[in-house]
PDB file of N, CA and C in Angstrom:
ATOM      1  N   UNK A   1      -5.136  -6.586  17.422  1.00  0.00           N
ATOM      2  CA  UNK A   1      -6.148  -5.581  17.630  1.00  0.00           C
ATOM      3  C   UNK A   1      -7.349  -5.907  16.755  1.00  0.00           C
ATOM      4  N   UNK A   2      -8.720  -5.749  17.512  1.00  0.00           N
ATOM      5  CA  UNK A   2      -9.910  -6.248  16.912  1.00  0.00           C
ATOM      6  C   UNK A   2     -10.262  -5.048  16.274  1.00  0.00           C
ATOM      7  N   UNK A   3     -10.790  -5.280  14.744  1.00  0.00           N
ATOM      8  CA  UNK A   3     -11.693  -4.177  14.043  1.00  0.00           C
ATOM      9  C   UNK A   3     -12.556  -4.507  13.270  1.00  0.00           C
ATOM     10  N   UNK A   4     -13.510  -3.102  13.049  1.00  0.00           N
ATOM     11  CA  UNK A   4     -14.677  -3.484  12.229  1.00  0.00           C
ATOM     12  C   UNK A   4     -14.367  -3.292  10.708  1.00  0.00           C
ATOM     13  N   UNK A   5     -14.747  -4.322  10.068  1.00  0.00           N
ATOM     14  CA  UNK A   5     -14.606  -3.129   8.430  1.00  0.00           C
ATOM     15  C   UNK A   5     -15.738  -3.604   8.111  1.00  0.00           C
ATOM     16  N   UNK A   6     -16.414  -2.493   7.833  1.00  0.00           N
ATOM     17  CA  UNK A   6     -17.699  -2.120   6.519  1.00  0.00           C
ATOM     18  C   UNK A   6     -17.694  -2.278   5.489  1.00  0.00           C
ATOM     19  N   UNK A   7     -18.358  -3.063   4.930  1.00  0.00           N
ATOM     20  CA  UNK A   7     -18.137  -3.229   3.260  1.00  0.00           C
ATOM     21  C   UNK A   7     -19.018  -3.145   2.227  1.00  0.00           C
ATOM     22  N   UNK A   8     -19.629  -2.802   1.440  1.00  0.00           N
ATOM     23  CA  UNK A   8     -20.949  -2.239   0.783  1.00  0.00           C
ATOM     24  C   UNK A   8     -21.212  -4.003   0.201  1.00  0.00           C
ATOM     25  N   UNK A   9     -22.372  -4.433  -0.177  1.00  0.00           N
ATOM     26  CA  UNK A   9     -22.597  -6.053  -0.523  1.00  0.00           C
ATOM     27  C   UNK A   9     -21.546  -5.880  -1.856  1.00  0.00           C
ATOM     28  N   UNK A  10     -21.832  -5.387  -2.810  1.00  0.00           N
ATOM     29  CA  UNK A  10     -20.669  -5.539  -3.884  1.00  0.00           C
ATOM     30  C   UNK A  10     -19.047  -5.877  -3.721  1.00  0.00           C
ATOM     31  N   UNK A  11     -18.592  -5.041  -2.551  1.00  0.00           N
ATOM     32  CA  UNK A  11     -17.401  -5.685  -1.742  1.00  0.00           C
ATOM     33  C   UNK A  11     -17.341  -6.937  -1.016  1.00  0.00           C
ATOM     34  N   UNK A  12     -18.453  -6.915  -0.340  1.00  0.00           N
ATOM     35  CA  UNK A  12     -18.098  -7.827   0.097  1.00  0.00           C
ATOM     36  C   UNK A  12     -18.414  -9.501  -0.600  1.00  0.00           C
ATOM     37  N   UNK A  13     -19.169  -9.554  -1.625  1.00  0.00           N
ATOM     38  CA  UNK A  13     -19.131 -10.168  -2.426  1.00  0.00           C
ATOM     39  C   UNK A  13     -17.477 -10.410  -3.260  1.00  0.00           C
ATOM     40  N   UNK A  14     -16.964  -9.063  -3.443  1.00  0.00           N
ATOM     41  CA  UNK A  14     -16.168  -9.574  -4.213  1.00  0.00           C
ATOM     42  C   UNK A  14     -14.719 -10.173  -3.208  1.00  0.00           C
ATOM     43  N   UNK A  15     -15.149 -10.204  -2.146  1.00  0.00           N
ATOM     44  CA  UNK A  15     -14.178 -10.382  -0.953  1.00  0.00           C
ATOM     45  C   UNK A  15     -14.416 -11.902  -0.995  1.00  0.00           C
ATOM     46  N   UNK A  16     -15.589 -12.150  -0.787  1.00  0.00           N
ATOM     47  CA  UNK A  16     -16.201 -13.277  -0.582  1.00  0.00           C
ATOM     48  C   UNK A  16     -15.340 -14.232  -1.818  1.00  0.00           C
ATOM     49  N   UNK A  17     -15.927 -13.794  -3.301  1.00  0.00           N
ATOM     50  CA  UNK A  17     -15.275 -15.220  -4.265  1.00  0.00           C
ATOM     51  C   UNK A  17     -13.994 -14.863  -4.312  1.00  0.00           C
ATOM     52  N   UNK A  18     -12.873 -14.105  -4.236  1.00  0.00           N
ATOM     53  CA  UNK A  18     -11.843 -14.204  -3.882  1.00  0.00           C
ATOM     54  C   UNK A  18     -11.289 -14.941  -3.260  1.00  0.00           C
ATOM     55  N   UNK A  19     -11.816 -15.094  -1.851  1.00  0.00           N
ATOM     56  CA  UNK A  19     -11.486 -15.939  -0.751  1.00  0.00           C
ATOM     57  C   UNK A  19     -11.906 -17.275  -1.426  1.00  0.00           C
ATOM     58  N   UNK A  20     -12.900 -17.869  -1.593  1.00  0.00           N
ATOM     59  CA  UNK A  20     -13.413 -19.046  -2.407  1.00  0.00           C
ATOM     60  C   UNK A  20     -12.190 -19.508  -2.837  1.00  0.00           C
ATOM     61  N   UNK A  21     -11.758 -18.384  -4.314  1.00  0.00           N
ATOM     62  CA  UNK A  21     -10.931 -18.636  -4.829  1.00  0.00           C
ATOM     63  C   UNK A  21      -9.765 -19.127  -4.747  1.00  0.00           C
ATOM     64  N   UNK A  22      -9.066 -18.701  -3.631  1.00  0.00           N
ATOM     65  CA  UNK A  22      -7.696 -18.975  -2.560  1.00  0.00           C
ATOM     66  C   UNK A  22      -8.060 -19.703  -2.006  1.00  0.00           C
ATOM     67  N   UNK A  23      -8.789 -20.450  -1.673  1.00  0.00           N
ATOM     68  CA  UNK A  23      -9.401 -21.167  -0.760  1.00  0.00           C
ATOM     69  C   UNK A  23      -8.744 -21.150   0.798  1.00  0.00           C
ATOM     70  N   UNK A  24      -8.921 -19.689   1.291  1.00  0.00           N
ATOM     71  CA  UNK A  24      -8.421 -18.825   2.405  1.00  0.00           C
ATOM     72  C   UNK A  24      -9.848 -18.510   3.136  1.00  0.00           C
ATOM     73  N   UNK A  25      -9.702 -17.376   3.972  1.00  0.00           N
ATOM     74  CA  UNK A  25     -10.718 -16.735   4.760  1.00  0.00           C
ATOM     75  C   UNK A  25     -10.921 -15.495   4.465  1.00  0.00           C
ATOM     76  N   UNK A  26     -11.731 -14.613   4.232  1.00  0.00           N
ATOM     77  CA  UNK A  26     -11.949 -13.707   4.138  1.00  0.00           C
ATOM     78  C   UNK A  26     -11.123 -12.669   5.003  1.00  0.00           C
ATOM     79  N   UNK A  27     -10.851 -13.179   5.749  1.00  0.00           N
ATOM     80  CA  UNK A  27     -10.134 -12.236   6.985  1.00  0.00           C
ATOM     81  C   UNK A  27      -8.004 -12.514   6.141  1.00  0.00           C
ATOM     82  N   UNK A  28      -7.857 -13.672   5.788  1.00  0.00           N
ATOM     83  CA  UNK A  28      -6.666 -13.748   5.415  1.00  0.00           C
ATOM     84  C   UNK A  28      -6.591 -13.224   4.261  1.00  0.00           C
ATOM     85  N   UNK A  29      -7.434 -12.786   3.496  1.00  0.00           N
ATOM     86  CA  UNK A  29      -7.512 -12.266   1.478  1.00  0.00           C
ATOM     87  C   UNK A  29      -7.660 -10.310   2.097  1.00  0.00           C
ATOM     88  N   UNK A  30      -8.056 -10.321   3.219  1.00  0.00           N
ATOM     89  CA  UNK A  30      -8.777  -8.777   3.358  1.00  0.00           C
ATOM     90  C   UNK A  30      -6.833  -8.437   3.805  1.00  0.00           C
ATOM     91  N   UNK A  31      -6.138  -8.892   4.912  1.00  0.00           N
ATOM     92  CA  UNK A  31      -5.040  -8.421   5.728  1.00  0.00           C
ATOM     93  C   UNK A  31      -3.981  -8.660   5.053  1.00  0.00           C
ATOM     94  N   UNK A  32      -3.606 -10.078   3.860  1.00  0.00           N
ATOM     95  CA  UNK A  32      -2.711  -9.648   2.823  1.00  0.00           C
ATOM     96  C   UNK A  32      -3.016  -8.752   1.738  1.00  0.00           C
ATOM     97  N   UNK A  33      -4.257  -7.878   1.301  1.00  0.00           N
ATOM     98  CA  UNK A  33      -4.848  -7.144   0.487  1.00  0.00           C
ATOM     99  C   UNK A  33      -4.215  -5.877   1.175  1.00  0.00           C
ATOM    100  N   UNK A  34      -4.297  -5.644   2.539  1.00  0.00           N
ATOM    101  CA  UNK A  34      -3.450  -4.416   3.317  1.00  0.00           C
ATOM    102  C   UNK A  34      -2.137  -4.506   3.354  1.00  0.00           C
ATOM    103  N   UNK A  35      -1.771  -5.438   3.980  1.00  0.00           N
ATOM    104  CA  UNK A  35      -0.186  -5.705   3.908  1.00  0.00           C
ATOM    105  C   UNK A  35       0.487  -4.822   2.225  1.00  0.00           C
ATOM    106  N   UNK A  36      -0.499  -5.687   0.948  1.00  0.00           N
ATOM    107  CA  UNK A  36       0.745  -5.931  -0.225  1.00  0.00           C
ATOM    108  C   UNK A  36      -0.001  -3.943  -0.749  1.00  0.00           C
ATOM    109  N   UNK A  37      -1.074  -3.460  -0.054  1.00  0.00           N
ATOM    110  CA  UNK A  37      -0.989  -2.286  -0.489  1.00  0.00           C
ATOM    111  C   UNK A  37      -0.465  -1.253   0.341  1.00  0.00           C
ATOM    112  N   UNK A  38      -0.151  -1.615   1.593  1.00  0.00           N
ATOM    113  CA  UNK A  38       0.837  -0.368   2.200  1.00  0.00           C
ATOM    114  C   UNK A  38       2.612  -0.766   1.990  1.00  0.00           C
ATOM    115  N   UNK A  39       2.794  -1.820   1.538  1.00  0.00           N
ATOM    116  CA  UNK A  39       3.916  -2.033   0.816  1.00  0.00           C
ATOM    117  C   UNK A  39       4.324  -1.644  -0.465  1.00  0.00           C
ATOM    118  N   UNK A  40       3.140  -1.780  -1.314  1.00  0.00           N
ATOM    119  CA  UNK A  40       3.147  -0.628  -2.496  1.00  0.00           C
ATOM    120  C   UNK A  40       3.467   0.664  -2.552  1.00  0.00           C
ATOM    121  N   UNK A  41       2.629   1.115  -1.364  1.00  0.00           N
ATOM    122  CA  UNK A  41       2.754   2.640  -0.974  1.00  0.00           C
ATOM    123  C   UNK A  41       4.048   3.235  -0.465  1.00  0.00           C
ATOM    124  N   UNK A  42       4.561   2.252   0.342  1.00  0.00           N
ATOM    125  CA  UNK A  42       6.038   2.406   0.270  1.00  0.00           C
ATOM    126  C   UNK A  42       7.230   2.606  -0.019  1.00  0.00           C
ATOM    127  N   UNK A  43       6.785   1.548  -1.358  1.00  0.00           N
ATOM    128  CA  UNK A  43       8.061   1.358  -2.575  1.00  0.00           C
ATOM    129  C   UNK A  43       7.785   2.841  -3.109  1.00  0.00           C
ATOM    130  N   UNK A  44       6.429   2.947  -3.672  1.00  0.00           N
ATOM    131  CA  UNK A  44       6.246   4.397  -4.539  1.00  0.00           C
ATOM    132  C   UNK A  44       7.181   5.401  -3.633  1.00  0.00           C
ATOM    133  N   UNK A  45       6.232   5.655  -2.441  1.00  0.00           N
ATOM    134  CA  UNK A  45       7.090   6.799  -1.602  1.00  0.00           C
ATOM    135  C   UNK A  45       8.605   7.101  -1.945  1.00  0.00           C
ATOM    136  N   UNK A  46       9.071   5.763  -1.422  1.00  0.00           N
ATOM    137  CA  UNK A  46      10.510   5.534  -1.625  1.00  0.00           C
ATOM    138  C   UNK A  46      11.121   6.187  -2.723  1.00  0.00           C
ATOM    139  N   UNK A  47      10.338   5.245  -4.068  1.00  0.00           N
ATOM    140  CA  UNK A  47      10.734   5.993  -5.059  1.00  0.00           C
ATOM    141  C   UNK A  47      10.971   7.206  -5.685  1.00  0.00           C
ATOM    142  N   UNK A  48       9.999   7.773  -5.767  1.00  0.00           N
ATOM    143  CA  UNK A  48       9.641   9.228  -5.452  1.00  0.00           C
ATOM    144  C   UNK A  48      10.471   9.998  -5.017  1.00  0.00           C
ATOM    145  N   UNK A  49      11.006   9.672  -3.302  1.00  0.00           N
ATOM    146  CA  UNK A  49      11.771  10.399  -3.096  1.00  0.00           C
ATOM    147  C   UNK A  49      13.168  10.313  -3.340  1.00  0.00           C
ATOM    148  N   UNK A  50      13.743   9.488  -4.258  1.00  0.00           N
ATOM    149  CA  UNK A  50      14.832   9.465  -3.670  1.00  0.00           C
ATOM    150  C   UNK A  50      15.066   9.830  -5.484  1.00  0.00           C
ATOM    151  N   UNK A  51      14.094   9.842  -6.661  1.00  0.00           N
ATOM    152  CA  UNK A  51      14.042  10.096  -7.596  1.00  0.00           C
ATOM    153  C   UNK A  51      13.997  12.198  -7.644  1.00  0.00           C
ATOM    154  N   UNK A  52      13.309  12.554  -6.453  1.00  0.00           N
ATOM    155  CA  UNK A  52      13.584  14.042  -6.173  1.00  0.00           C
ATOM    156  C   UNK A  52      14.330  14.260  -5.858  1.00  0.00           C
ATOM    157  N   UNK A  53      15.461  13.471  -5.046  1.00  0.00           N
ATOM    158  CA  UNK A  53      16.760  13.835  -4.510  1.00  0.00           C
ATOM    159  C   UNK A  53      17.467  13.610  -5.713  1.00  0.00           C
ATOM    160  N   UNK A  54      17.690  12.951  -6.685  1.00  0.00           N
ATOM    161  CA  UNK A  54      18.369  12.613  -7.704  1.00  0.00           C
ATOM    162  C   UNK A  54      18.778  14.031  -8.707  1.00  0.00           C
ATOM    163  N   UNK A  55      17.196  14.462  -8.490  1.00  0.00           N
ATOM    164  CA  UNK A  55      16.676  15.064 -10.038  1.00  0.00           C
ATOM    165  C   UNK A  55      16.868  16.593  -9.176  1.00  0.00           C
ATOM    166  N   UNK A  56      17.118  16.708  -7.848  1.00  0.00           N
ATOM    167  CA  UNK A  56      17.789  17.948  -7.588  1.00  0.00           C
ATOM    168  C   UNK A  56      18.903  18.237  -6.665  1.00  0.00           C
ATOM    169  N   UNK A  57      19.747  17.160  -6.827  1.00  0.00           N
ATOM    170  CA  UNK A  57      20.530  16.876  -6.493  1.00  0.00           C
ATOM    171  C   UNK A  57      21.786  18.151  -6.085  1.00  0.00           C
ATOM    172  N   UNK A  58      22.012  18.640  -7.029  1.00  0.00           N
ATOM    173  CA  UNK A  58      22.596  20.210  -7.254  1.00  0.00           C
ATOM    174  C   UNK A  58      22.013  21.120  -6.000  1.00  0.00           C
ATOM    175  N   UNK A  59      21.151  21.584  -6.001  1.00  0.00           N
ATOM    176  CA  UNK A  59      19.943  22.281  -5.479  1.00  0.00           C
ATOM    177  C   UNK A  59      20.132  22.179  -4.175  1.00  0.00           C
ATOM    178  N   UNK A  60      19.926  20.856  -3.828  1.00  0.00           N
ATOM    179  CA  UNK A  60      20.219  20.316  -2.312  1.00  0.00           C
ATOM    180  C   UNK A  60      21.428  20.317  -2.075  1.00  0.00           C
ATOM    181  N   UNK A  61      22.312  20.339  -2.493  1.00  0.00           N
ATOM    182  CA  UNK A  61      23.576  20.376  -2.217  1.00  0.00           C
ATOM    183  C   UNK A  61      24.021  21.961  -1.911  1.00  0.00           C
ATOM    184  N   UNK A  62      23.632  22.770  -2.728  1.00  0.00           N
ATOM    185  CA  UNK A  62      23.839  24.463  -2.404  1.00  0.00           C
ATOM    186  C   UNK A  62      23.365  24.430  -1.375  1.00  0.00           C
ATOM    187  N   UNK A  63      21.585  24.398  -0.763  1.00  0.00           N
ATOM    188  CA  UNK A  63      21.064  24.507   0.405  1.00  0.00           C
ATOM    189  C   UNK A  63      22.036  23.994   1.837  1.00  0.00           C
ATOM    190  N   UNK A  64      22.629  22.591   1.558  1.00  0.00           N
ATOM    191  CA  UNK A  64      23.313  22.180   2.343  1.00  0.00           C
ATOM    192  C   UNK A  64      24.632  22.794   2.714  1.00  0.00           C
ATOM    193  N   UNK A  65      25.387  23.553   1.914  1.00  0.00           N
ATOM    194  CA  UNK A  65      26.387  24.079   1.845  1.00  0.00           C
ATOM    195  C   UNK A  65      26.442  25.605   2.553  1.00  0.00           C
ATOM    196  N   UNK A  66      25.059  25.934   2.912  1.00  0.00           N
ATOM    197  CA  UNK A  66      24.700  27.667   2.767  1.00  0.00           C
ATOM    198  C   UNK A  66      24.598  27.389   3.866  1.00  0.00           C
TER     199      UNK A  66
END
């Protein structure tokens, strides 16, 4: 799927020597930059929840029982 992204010159500058840097494409530094942050977002989520299930563990268990 084709899209636009907007980027203010400061971004895209810093998109730009990045890519340099990797010596990649701008388009490959921008879509692993998404990839490794909705994978982040994930793990957190994950964490999170399963750290609330932990930490009320009791709680949920009455609810479940009732």
């Amino acid at each position: 799927m084709a899209m636009t992204l907007r980027l203010t010159d400061a971004e895209d500058q810093a998109l730009t020597e990045q890519a340099a840097r990797e010596h990649r494409s701008k388009q490959e530094v921008a879509k692993a930059a998404i990839l490794e942050y909705t994978s982040r977002r994930t793990r957190s989520r994950d964490d999170l929840l399963a750290k609330i299930g932990r930490e009320n563990a009791g709680a949920l268990k009455r609810l479940a029982d009732s």
